[in-house]
C-alpha atoms as a PDB file:
ATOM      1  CA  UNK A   1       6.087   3.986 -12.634  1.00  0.00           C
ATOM      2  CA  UNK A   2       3.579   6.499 -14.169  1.00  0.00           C
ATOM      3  CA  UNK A   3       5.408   9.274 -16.469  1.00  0.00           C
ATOM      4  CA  UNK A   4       5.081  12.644 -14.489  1.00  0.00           C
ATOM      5  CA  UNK A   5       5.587  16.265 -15.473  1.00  0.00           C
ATOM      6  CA  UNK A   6       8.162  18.195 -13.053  1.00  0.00           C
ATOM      7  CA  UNK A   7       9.365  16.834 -10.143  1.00  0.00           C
ATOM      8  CA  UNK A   8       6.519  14.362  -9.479  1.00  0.00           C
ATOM      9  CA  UNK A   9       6.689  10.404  -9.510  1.00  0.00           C
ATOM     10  CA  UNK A  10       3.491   8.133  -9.517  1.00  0.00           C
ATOM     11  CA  UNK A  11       4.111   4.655  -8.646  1.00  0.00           C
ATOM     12  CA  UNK A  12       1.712   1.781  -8.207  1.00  0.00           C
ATOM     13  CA  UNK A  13       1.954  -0.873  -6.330  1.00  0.00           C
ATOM     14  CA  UNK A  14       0.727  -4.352  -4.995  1.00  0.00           C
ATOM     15  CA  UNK A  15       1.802  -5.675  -1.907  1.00  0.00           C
ATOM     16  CA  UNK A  16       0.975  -9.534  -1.564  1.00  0.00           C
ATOM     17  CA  UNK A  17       2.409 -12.027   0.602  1.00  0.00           C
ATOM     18  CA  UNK A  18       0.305 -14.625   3.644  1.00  0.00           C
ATOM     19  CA  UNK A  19      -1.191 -13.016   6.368  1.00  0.00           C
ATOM     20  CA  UNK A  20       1.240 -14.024   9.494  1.00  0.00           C
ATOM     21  CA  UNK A  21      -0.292 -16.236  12.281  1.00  0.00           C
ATOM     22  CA  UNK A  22       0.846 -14.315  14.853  1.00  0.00           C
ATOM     23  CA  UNK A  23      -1.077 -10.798  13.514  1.00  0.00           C
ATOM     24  CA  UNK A  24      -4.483 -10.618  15.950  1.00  0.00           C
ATOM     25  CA  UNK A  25      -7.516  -9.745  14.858  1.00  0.00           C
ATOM     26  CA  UNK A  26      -7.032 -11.329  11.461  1.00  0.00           C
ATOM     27  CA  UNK A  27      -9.371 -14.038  10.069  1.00  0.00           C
ATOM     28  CA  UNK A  28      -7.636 -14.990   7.218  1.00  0.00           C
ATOM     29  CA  UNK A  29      -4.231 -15.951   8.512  1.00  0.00           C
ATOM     30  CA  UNK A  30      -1.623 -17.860   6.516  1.00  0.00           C
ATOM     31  CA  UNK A  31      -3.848 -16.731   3.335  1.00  0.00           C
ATOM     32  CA  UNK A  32      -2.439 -14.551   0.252  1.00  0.00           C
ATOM     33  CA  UNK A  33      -3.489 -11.179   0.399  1.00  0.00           C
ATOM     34  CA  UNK A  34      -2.830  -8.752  -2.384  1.00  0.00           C
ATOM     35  CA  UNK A  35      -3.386  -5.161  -1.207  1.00  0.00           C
ATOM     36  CA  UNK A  36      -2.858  -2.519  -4.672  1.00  0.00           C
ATOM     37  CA  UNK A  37      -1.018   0.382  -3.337  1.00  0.00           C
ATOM     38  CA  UNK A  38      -0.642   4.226  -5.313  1.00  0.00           C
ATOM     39  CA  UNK A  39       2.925   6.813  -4.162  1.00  0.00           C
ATOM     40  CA  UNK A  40       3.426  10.056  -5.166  1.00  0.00           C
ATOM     41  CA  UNK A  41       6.608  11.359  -4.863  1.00  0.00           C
ATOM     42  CA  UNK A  42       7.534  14.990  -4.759  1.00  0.00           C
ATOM     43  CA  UNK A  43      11.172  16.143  -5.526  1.00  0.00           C
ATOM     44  CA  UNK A  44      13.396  19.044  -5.038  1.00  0.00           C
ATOM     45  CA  UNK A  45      15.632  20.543  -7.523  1.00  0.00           C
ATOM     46  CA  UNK A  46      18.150  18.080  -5.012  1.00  0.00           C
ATOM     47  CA  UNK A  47      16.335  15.268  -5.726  1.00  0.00           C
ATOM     48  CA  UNK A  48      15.706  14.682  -2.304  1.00  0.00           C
ATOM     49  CA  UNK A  49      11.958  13.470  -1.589  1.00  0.00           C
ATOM     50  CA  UNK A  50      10.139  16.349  -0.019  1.00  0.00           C
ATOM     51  CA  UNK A  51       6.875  14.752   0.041  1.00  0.00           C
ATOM     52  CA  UNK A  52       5.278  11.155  -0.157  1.00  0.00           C
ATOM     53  CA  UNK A  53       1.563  10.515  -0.507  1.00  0.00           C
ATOM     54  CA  UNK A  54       0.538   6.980  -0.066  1.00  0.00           C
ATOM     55  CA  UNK A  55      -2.573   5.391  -0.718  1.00  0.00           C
ATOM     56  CA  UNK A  56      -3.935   1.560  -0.975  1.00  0.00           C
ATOM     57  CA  UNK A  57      -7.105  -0.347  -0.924  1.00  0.00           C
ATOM     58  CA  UNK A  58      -9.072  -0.962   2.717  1.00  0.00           C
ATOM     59  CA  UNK A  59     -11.872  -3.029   0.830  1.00  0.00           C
ATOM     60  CA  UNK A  60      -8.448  -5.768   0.756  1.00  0.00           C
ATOM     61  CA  UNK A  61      -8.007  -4.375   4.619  1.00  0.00           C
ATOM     62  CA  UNK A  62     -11.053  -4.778   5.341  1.00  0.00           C
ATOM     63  CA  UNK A  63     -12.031  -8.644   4.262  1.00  0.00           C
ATOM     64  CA  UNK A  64      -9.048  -9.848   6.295  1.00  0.00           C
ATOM     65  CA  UNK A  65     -10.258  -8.799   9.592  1.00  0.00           C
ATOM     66  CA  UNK A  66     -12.060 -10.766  11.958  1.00  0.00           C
ATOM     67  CA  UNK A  67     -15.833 -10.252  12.065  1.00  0.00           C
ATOM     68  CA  UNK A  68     -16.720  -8.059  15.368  1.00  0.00           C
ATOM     69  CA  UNK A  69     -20.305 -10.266  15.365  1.00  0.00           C
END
């Protein structure tokens, strides 16, 4: 977690794991990917989440997929 003024929370991320067999249009299956994610969290004076911005990196996306050549 990044350190936020107000009601705002910044958390990166990676997600990592093997690709599945079963996902089409993959190349690289059974191979670790590791995919850096970014969320920003928005709060109300609740604490409930009232919004969520997520963002990650389709250069990772990207290599996986199968050539369309």
């Amino acid at each position: 977690m990044i350190p936020t003024e107000g009601n705002t929370i910044v958390i990166q991320a990676e997600m990592s794991g093997p690709i599945p067999a079963e996902v089409p249009a993959i190349a690289k299956k059974g191979q670790d990917v590791h995919i850096p994610h970014c969320y920003i969290l928005r709060f109300d004076a609740n604490g409930k989440i009232t919004r969520l911005d997520a963002y990650w990196d389709n250069t990772v996306l990207n290599s996986i997929q199968a050539s369309a050549v």
